[in-house]
Protein backbone atom coordinates (compact mmCIF):
# COMPACT_ATOMS: atom_id res chain seq x y z
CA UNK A 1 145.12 144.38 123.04
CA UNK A 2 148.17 146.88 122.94
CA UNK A 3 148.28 149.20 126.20
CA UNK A 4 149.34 151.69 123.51
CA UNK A 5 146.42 153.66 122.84
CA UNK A 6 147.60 154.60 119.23
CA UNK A 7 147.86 151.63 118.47
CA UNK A 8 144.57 149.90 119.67
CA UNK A 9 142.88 152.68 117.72
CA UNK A 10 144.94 151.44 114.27
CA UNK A 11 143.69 147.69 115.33
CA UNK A 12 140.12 149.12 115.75
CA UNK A 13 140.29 151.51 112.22
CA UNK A 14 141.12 147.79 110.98
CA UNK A 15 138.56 145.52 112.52
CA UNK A 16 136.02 147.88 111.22
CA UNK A 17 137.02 148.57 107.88
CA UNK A 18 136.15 144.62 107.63
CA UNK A 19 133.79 144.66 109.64
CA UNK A 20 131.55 147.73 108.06
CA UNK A 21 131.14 146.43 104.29
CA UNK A 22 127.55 146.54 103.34
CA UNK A 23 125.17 143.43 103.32
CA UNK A 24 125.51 142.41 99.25
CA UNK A 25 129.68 142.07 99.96
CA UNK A 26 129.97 138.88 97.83
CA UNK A 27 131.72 136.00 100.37
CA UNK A 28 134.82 133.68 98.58
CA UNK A 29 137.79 131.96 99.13
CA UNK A 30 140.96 133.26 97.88
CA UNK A 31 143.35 129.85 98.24
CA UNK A 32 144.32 130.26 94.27
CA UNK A 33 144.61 132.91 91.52
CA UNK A 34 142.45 131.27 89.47
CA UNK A 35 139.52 131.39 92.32
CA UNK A 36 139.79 135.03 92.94
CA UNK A 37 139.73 135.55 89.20
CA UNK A 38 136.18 133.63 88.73
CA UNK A 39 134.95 135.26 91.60
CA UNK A 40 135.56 138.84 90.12
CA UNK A 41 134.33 137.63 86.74
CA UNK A 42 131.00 136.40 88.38
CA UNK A 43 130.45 139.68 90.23
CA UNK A 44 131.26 142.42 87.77
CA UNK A 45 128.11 142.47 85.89
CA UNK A 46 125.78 143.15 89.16
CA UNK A 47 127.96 145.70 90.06
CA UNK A 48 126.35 149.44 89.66
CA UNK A 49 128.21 152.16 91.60
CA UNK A 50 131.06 149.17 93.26
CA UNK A 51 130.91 146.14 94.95
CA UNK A 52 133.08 144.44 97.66
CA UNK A 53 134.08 141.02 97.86
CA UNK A 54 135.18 139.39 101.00
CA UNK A 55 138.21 136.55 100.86
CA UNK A 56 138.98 134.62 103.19
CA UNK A 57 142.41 132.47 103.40
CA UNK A 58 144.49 134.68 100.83
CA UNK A 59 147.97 133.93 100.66
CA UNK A 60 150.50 136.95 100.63
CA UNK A 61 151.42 135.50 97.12
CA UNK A 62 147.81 135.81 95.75
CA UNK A 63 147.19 138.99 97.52
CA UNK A 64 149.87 140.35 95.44
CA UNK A 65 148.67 139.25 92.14
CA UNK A 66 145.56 141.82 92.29
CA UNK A 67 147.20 144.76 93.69
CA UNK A 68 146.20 147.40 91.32
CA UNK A 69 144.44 145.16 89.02
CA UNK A 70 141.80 147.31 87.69
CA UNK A 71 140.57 147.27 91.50
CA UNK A 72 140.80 148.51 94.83
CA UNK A 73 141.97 145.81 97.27
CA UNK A 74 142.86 145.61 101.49
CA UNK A 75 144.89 142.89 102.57
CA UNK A 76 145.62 141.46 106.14
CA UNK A 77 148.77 139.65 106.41
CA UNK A 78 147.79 138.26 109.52
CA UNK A 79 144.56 137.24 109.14
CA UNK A 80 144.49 136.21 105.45
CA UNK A 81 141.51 138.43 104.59
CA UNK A 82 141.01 140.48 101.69
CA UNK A 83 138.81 142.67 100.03
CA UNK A 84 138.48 143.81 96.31
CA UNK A 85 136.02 146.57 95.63
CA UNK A 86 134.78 146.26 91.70
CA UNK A 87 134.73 149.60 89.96
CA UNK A 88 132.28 150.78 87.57
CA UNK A 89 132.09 153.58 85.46
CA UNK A 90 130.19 156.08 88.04
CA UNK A 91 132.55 155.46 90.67
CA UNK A 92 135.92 156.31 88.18
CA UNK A 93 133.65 159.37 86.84
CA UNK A 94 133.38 160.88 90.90
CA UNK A 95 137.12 160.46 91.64
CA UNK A 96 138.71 161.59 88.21
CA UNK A 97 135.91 164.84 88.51
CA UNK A 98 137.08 165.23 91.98
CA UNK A 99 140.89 164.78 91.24
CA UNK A 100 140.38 167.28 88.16
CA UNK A 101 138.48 169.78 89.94
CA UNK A 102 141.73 169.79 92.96
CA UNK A 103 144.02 170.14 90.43
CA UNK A 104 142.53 172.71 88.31
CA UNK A 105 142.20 174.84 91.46
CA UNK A 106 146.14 174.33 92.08
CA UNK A 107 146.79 175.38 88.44
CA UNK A 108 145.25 178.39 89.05
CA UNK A 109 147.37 179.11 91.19
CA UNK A 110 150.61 178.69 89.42
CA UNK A 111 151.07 175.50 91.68
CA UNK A 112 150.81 172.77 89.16
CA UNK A 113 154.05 171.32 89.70
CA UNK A 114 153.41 171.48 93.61
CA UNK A 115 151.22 169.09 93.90
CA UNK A 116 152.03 165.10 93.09
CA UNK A 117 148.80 162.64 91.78
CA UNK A 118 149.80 159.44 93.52
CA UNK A 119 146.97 157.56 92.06
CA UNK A 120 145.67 154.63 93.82
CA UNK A 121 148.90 152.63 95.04
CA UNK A 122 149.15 150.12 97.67
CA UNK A 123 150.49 151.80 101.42
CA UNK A 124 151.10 149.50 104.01
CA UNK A 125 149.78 150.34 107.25
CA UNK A 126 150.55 149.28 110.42
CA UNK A 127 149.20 145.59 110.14
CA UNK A 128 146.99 145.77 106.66
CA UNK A 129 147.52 147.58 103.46
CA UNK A 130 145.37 149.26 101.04
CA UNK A 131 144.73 150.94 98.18
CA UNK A 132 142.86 154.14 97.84
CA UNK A 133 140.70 155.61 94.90
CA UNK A 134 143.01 158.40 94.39
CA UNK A 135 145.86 159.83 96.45
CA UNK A 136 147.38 163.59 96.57
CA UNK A 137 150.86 164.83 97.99
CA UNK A 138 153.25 167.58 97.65
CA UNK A 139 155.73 166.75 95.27
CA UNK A 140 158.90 168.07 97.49
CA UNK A 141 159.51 165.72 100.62
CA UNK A 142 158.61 167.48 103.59
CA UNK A 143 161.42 167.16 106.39
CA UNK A 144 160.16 164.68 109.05
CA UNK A 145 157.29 163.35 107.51
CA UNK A 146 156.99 159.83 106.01
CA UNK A 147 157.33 160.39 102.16
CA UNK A 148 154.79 157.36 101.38
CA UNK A 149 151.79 158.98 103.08
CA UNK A 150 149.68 161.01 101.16
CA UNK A 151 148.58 164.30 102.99
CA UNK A 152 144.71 163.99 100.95
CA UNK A 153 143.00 160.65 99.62
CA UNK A 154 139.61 160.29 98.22
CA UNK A 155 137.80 157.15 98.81
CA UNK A 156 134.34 156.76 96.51
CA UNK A 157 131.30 154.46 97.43
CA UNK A 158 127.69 153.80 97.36
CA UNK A 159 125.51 155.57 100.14
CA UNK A 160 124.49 152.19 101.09
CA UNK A 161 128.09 151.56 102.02
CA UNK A 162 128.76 154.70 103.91
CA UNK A 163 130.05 152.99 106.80
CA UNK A 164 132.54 151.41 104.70
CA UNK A 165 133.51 154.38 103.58
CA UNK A 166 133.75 156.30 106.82
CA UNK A 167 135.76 152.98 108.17
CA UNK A 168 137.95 153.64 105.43
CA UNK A 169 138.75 157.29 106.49
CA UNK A 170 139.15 156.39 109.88
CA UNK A 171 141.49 153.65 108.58
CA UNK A 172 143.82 156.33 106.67
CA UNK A 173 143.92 158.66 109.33
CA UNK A 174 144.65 156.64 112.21
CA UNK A 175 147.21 154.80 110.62
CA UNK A 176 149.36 157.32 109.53
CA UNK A 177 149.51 158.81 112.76
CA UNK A 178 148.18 162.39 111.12
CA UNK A 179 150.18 162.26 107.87
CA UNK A 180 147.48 162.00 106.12
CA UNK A 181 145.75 165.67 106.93
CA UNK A 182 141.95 164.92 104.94
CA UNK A 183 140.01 162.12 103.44
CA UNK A 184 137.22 163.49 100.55
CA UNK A 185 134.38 160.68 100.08
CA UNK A 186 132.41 160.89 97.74
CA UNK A 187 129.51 158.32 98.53
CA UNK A 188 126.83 158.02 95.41
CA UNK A 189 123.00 157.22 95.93
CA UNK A 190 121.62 153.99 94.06
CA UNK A 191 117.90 155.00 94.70
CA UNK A 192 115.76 156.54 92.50
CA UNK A 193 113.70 158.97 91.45
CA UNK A 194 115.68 161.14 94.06
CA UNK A 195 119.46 160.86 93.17
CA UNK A 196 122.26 162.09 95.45
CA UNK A 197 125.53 162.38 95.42
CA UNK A 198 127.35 163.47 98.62
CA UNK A 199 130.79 164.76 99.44
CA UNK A 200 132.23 164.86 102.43
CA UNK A 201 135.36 165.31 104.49
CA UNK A 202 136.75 163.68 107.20
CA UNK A 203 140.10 165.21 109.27
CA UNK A 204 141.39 164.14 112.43
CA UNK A 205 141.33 165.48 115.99
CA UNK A 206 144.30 164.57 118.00
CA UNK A 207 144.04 164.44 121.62
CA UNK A 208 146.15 163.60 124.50
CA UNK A 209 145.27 160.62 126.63
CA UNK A 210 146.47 161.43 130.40
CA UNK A 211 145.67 158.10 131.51
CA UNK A 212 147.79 156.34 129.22
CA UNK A 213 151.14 158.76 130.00
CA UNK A 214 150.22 161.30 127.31
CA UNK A 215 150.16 159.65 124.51
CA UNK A 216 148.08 160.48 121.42
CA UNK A 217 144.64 159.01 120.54
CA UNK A 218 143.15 159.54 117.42
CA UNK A 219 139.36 161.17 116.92
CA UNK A 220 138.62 161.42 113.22
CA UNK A 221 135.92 163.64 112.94
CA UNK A 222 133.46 164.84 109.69
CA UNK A 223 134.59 168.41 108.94
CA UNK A 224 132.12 169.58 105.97
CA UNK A 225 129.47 167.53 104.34
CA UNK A 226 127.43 168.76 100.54
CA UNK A 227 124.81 166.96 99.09
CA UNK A 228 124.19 167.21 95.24
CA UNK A 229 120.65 166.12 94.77
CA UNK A 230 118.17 165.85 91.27
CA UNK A 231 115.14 164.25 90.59
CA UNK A 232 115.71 161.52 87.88
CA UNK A 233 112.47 161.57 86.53
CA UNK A 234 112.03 165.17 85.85
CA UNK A 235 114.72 165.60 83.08
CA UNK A 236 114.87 169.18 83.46
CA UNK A 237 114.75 169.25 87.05
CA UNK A 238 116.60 171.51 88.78
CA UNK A 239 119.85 170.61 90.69
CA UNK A 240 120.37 171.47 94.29
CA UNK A 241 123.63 171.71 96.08
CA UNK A 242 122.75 172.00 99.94
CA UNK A 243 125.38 174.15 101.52
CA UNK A 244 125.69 176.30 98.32
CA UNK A 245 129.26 177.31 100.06
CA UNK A 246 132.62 175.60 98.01
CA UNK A 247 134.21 172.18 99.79
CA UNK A 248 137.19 173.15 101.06
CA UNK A 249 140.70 171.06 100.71
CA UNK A 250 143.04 173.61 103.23
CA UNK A 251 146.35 174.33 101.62
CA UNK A 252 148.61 173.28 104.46
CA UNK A 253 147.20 170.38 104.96
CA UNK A 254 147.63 169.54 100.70
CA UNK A 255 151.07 171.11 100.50
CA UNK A 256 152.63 171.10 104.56
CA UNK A 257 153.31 174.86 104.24
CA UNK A 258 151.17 178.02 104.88
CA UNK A 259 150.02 179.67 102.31
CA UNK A 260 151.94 182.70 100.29
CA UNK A 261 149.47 184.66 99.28
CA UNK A 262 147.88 184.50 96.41
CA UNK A 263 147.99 181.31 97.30
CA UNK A 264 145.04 179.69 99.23
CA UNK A 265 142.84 177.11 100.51
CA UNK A 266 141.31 174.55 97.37
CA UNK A 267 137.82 176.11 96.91
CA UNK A 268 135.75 173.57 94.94
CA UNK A 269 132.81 175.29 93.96
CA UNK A 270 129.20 174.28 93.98
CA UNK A 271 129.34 174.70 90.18
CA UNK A 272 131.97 172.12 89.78
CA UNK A 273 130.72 169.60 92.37
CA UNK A 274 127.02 169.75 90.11
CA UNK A 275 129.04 169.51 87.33
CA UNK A 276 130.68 166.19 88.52
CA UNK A 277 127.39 164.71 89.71
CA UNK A 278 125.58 165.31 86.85
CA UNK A 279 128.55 163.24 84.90
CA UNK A 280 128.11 160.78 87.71
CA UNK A 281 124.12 160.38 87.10
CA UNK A 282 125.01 159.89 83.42
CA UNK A 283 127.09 157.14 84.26
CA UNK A 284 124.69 155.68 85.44
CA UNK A 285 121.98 156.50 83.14
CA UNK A 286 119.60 158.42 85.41
């Protein structure tokens, strides 16, 4: 293990991002194409809200065949592990509301043009690369800040998965060493009669290790968390959103600037995050 603290906290956000998938995560080998392929084919009709799959012994060359291929994917060089996470209509629902909702607010603004989607493209971390669900920038570079972090990335998942999805904030923020500012998850319930849908965000604390001659470690930390809950078998029962207070995306950490007023922090309403779950619950037919 590195005596470089930053880094053994990048090696851990790692380990644990393989580590943390949930207890269905299908199991494969990825030596060909054509296996990965019939191993996605086999597992995309029990998925409901997403499912992982675990390869083992990818090669770089078959790695790079499912980059972006209707899929999320992480990919160690080193190890020859990979994961694909199998979308389904719920999950796309939660991150293009989300996404919307952010932009929308930026619109409103007169800020439209400020603000860059970067989708879900492959960044390569310090050993592994991965793809998000949806990635948000400021569209100018920003003078000594890597232009192929994002500064805000949403990552979606099933509340049986949430340590997947915490790994993965962890994961973002550690790795790019803070230029990433916020992760959003959005982590969906599978369980019925009482549906959730949660949203949450995760920001990073950086501290100063004395021991290890002042360098930086990394504390990611969970800033706000809202639950949007509804009883599925009461079909006119009443929504709650517990905080009733907007989730907050701050403007400098979206944009790398302070505020001019009237410009200000993205306020997401608890309107708009019911509206996105209940688009999410009819998704998936509840």
């Amino acid at each position: 293990m590195s005596d470089d603290s930053g880094t053994s906290d990048v090696e851990h956000a790692d380990i644990e991002c393989f580590a943390a998938l949930p207890n269905d995560t299908a199991q494969a080998t990825g030596l060909t194409e054509n296996a990965v392929r019939k191993t996605i084919r086999d597992n995309q009709d029990t998925a409901d809200v997403l499912k992982y799959i675990r390869f083992t012994n990818v090669p770089p060359a078959v790695a790079d065949k499912f980059s972006r291929c209707n899929t999320r994917q992480m990919f160690s060089p080193s190890t020859r592990y990979m994961i694909i996470k199998l979308l389904t209509g719920a999950h796309e629902t939660a991150a293009s509301g989300l996404g919307g909702a952010m932009q929308h607010e930026m619109y409103n603004m007169g800020l439209g043009k400020a603000i860059r989607p970067l989708g879900s493209k492959t960044i390569h971390g310090v050993f592994c690369r991965k793809e998000a669900d949806a990635t948000y920038g400021p569209a100018q570079p920003v003078p000594g800040r890597s232009p192929k972090w994002p500064t805000v990335v949403v990552e979606v998942g099933a509340s049986e998965s949430y340590r997947k999805l915490r790994a993965d904030a962890d994961w973002w923020l550690t790795n790019s060493r803070g230029d990433v500012k916020l992760v959003v998850l959005v982590s969906i319930s599978r369980t019925t009669p009482k549906s959730n849908v949660r949203f949450e965000t995760v920001a990073l604390n950086a501290t100063v290790d004395s021991l290890r001659l002042q360098r930086p470690r990394y504390a990611p930390y969970i800033r706000q968390t809202i639950t949007a809950s509804h009883n599925a078998n009461e079909p006119n029962s009443q929504i709650s959103i517990r905080p009733s207070v907007p989730l907050t995306i701050p403007f400098e950490e979206l944009l790398c600037r302070p505020p001019v007023p009237p410009e200000g922090d993205i306020q997401i309403s608890p309107h708009r995050l019911e509206e996105i779950s209940e688009h999410v619950w009819a998704e998936q037919g509840l």
